[in-house]
Protein backbone atom coordinates (compact mmCIF):
# COMPACT_ATOMS: atom_id res chain seq x y z
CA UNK A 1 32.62 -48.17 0.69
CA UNK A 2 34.03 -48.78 3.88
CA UNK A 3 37.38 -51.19 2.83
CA UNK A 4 40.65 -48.76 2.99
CA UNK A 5 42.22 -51.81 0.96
CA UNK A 6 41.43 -53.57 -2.18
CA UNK A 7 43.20 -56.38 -4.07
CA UNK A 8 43.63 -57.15 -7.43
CA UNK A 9 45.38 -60.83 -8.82
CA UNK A 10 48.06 -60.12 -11.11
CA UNK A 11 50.56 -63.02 -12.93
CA UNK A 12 53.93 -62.17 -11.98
CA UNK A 13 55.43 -61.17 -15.32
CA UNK A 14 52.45 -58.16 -16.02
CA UNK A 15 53.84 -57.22 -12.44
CA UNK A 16 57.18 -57.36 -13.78
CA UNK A 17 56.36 -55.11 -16.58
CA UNK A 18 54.02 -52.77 -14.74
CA UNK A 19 57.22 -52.00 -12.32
CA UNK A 20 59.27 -51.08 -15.41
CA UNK A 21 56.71 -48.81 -16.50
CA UNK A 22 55.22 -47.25 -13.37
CA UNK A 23 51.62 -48.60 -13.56
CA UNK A 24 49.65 -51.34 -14.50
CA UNK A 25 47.32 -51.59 -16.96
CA UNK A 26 45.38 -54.47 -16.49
CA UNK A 27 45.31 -58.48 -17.41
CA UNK A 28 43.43 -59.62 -21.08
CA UNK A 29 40.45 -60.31 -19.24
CA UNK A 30 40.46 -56.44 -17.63
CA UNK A 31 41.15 -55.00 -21.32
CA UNK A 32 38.33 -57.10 -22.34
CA UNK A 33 36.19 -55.97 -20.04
CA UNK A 34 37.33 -52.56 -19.73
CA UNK A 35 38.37 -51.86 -15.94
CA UNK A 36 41.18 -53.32 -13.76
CA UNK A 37 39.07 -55.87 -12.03
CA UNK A 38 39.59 -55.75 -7.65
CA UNK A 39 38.30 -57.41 -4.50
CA UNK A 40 37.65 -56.59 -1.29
CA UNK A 41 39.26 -58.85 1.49
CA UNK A 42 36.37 -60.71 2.22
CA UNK A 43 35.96 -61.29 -2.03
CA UNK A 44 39.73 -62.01 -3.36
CA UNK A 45 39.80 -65.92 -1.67
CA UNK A 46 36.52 -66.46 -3.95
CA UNK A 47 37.94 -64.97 -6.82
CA UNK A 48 40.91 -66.43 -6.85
CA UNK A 49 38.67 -69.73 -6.86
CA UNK A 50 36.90 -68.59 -9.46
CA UNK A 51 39.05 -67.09 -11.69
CA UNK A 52 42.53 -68.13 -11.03
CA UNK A 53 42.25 -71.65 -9.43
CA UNK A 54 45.77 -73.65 -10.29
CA UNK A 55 47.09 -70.58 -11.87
CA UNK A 56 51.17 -70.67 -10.58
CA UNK A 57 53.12 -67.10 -10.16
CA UNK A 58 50.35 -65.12 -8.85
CA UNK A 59 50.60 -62.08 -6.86
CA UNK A 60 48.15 -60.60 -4.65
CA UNK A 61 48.14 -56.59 -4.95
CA UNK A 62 46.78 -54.81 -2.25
CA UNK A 63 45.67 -51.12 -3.10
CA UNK A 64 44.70 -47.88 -1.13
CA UNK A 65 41.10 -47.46 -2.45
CA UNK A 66 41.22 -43.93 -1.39
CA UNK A 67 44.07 -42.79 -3.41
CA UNK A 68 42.54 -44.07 -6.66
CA UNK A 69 39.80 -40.80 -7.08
CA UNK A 70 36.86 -41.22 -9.49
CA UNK A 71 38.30 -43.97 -11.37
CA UNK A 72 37.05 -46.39 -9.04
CA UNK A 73 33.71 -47.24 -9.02
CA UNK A 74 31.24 -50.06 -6.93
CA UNK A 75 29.95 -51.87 -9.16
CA UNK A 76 27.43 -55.71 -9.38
CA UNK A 77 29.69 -58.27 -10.86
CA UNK A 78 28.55 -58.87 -14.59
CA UNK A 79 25.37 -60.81 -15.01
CA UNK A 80 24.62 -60.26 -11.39
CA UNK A 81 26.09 -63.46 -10.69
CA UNK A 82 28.46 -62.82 -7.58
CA UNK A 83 26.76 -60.84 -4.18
CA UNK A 84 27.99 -57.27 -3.01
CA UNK A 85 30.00 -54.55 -5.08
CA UNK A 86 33.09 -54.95 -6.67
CA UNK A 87 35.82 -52.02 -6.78
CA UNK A 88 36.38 -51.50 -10.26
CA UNK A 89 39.48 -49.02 -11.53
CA UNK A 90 38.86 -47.56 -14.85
CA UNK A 91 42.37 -46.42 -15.95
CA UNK A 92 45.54 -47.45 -15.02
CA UNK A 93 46.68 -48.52 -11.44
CA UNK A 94 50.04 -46.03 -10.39
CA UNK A 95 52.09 -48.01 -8.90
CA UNK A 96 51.64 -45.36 -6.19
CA UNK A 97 48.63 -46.54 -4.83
CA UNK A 98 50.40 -50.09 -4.01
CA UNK A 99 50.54 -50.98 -0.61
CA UNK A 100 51.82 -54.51 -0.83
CA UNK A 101 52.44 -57.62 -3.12
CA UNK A 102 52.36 -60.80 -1.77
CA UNK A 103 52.92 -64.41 -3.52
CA UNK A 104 50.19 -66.67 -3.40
CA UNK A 105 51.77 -70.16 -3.69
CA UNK A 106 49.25 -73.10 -4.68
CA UNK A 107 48.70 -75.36 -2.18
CA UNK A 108 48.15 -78.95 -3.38
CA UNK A 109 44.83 -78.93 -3.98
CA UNK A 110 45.78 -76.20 -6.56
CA UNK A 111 44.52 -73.31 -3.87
CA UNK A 112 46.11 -70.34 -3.36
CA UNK A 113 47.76 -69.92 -0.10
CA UNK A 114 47.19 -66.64 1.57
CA UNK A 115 50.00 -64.97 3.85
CA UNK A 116 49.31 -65.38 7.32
CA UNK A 117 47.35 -63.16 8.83
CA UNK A 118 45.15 -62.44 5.88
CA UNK A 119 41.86 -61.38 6.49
C-alpha cells in the first residue's frame, strides 16, 4: 500500500499507559478483535464517526507503516461493510514507530476536530 502513514484512535489514558510501558497494546475492541485496528488518512475522519463519535480525550496516532514489518497486514473491514483495505497491526505498536499524537477536540456537534492541515 502506498500510505507512508497510518493512524490509529487511542483514549488518552491507554496512551498514558502505553508511554510508561514502551508500546501499546491495543483498545478492548482491538483485543476483541485481535489486531490494533488503523486508518489511512483518507479513512480515520469516517472512523472516528463511526466508532468514536462524542468520545472526549481522544488522540490521533499517526504511525510509519513501513517500520511495522509483517505484522501489518491489508485487510476488508469485517463483514465487508466499509470500502478499501484497512492496515491492521497484529502485535503490539513500539512506541518507535510513532510519528505524532495529536488531540482531537469535539466540536459541538460532538465531531472530532482535526489539526489543521490534516489530510
Amino acid at each position: 500500500m502506498p500510505d507512508t502513514l497510518i493512524y490509529t484512535l487511542v483514549r488518552r489514558a491507554e496512551w498514558r499507559a502505553a508511554e510508561a510501558a514502551g508500546e501499546y497494546r491495543g483498545s478492548t475492541d482491538d483485543a476483541r478483535d485481535g489486531f490494533l485496528h488503523f486508518s489511512t488518512a483518507a479513512q480515520v475522519r469516517e472512523s472516528a464517526a463511526k466508532h468514536r463519535r462524542g468520545e472526549a480525550d481522544l488522540l490521533l496516532v499517526a504511525v510509519e507503516a513501513a517500520v511495522l514489518g509483517p505484522a501489518l497486514r491489508w485487510e476488508p473491514a469485517a463483514g465487508g461493510r466499509r470500502p478499501g483495505l484497512f492496515p491492521h497491526l497484529y502485535g503490539p505498536l513500539p512506541l518507535s514507530a510513532v510519528r505524532s499524537v495529536a488531540a482531537l477536540p469535539l466540536g459541538a456537534d460532538g465531531a472530532h476536530l482535526f489539526p489543521p492541515g490534516f489530510p
